[in-house]
C-alpha atoms as a PDB file:
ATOM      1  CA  UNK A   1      62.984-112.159  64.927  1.00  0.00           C
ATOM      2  CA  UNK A   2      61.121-111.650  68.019  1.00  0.00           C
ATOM      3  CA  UNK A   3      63.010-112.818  71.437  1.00  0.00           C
ATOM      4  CA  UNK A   4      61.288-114.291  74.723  1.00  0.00           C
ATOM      5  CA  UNK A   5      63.414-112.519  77.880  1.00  0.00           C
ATOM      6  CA  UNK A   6      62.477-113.140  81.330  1.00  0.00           C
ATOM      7  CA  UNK A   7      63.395-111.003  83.949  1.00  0.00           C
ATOM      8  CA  UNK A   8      63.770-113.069  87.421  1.00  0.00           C
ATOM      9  CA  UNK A   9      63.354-110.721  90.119  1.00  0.00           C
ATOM     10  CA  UNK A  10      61.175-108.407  87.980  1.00  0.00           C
ATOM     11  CA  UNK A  11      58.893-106.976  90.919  1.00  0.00           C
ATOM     12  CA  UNK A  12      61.559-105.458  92.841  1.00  0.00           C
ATOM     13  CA  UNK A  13      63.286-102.230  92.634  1.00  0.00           C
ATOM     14  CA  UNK A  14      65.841-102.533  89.788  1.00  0.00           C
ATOM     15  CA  UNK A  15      63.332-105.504  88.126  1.00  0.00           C
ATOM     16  CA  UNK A  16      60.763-103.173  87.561  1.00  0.00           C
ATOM     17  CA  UNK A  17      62.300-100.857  85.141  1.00  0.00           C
ATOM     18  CA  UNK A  18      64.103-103.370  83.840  1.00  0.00           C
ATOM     19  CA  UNK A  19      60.933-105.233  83.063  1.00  0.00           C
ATOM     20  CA  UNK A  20      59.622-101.883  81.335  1.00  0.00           C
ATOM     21  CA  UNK A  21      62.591-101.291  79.528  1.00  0.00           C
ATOM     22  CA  UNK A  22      62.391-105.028  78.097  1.00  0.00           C
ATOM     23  CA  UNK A  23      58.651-104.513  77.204  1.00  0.00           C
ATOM     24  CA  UNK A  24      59.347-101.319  75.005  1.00  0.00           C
ATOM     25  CA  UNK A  25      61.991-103.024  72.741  1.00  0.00           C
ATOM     26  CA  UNK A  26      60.817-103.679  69.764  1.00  0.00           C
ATOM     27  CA  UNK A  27      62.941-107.058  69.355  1.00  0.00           C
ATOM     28  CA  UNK A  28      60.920-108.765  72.318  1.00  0.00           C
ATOM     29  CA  UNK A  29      58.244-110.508  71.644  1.00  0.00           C
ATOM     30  CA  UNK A  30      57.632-112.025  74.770  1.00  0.00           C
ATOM     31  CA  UNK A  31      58.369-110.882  78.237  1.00  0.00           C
ATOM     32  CA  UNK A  32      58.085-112.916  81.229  1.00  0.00           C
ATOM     33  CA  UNK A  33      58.529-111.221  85.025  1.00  0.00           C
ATOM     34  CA  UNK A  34      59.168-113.533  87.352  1.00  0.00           C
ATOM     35  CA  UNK A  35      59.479-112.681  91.564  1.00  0.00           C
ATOM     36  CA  UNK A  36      59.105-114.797  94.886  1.00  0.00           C
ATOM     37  CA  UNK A  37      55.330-115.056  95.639  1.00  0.00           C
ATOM     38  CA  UNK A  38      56.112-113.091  98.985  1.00  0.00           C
ATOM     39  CA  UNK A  39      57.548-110.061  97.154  1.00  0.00           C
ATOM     40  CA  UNK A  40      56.304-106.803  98.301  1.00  0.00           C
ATOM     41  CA  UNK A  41      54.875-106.316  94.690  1.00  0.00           C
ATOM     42  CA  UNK A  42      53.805-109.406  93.170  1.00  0.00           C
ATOM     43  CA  UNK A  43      55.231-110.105  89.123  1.00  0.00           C
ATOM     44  CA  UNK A  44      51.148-110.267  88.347  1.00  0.00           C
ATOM     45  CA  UNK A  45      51.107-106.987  89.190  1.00  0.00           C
ATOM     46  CA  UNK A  46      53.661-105.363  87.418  1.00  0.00           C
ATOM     47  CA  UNK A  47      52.821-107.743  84.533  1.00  0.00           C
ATOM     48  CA  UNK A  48      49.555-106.216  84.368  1.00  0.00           C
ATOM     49  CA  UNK A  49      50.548-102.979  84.442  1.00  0.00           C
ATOM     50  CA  UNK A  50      53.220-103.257  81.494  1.00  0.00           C
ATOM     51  CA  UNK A  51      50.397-105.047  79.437  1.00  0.00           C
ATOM     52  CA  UNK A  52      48.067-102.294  79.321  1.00  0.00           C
ATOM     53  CA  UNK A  53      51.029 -99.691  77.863  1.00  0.00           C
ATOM     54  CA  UNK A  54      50.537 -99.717  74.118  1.00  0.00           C
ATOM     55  CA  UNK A  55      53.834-101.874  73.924  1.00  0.00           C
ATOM     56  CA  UNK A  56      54.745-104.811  71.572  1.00  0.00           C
ATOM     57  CA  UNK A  57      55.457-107.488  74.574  1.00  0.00           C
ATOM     58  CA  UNK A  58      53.393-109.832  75.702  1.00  0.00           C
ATOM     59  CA  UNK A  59      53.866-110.155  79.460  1.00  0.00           C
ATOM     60  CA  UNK A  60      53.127-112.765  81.680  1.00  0.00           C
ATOM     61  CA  UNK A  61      53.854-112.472  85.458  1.00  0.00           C
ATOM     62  CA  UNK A  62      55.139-115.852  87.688  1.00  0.00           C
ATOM     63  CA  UNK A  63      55.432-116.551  91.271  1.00  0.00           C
ATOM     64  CA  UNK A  64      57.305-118.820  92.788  1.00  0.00           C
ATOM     65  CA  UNK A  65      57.629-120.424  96.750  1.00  0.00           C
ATOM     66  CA  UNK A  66      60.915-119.650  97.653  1.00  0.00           C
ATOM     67  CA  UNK A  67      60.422-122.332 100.061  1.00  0.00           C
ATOM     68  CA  UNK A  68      60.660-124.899  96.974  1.00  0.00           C
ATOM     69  CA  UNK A  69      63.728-125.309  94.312  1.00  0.00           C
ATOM     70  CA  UNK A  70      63.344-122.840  91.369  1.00  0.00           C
ATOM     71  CA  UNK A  71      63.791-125.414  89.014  1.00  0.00           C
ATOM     72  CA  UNK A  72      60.431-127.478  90.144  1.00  0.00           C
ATOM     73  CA  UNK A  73      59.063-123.931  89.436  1.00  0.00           C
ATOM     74  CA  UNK A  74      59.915-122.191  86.466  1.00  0.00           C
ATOM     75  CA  UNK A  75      59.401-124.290  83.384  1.00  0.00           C
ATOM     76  CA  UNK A  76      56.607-122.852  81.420  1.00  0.00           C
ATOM     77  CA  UNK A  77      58.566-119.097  82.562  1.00  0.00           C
ATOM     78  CA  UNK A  78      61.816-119.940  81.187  1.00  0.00           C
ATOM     79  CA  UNK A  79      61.394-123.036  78.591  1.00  0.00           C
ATOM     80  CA  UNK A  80      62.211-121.071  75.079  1.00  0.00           C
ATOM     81  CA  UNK A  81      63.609-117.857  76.509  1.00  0.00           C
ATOM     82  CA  UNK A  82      66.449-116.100  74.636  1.00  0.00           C
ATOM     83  CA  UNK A  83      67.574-113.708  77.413  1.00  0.00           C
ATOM     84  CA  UNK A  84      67.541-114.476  81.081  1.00  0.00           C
ATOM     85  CA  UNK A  85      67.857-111.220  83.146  1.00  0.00           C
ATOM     86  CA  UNK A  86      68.617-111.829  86.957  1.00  0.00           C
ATOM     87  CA  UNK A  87      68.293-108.433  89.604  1.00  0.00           C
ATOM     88  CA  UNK A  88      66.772-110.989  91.655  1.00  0.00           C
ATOM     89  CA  UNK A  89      68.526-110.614  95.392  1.00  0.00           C
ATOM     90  CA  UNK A  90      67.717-109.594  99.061  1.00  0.00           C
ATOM     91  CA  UNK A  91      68.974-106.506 100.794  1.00  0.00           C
ATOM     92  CA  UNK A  92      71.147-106.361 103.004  1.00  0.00           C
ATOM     93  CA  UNK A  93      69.173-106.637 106.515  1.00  0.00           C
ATOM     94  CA  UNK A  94      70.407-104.651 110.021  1.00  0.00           C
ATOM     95  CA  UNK A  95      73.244-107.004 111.663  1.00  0.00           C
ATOM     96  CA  UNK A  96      73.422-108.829 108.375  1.00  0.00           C
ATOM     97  CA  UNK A  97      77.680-109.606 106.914  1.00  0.00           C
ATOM     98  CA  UNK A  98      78.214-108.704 103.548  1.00  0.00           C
ATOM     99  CA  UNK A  99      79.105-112.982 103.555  1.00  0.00           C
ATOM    100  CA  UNK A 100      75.358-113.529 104.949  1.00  0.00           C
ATOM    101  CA  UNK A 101      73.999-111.506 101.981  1.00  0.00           C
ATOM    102  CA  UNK A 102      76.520-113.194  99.466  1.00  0.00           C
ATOM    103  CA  UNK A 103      75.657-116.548 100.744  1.00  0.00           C
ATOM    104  CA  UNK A 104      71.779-115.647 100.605  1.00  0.00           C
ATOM    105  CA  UNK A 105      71.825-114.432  97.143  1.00  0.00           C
ATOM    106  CA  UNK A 106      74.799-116.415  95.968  1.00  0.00           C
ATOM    107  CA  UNK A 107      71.327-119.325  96.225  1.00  0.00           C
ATOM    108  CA  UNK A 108      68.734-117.640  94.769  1.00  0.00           C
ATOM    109  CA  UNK A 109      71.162-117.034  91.818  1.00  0.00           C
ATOM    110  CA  UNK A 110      71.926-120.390  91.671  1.00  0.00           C
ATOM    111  CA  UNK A 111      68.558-121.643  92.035  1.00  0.00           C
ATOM    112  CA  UNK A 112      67.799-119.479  88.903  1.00  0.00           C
ATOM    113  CA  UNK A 113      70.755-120.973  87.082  1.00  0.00           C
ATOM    114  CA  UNK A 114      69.870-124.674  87.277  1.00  0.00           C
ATOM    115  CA  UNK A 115      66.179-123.676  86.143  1.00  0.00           C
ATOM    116  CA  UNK A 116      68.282-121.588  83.195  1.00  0.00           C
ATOM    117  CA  UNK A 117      70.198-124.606  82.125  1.00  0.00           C
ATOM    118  CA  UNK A 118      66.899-127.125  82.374  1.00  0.00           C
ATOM    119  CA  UNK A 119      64.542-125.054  80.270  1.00  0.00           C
ATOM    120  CA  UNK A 120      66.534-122.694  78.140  1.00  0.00           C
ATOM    121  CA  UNK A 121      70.576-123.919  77.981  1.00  0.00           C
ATOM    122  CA  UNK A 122      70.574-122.227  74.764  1.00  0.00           C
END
């Protein structure tokens, strides 16, 4: 069987490999890398990249406002994915409380939820 993952936050630091290591298993068919549109390295990019290694994924990359709600944004990424992967987050800015950064990411995480449980609750 051959699985579609998505990795949402896959153009940042820990998404990156992540999206790699997800693109050399065997069992993945499909891989999807998903980022904000405003991300230092945009999920094209690294989506490109990964598809010219002689691996068996086929990546896609997505971008996505995070102006907007995830969900309006992230149908065609998520709708048949088996495995969700989530590294998405912000670091922790200068002045920033560890509740600020929970509260910030504690949203995107959610955002990615509701998308999860509209296009691939299985």
């Amino acid at each position: 069987m051959s699985f579609k993952v998505c990795v949402c936050g896959g153009a940042g630091g820990i998404g990156q490999p992540l999206s790699l290591l997800m693109a050399m298993d065997d069992r993945v068919g499909e891989l999807c890398v998903q980022d904000v549109d405003v991300a230092m390295v945009p999920a094209a990019g690294v989506a490109a990249d990964l598809s010219h290694l002689n691996l068996p994924s086929k990546v896609k990359g997505f971008a996505i406002d995070p102006k907007q709600p995830a969900v309006d944004q992230l149908e065609e990424c998520l709708t048949g994915c088996h495995l969700v992967l989530v590294p998405a987050g912000m670091p922790r800015k200068p002045g920033m409380t560890r509740d600020d950064l929970f509260n910030i990411n504690a949203g995107i995480a959610k955002g990615i939820a509701e998308a999860c449980a509209k296009f691939c609750p299985d």
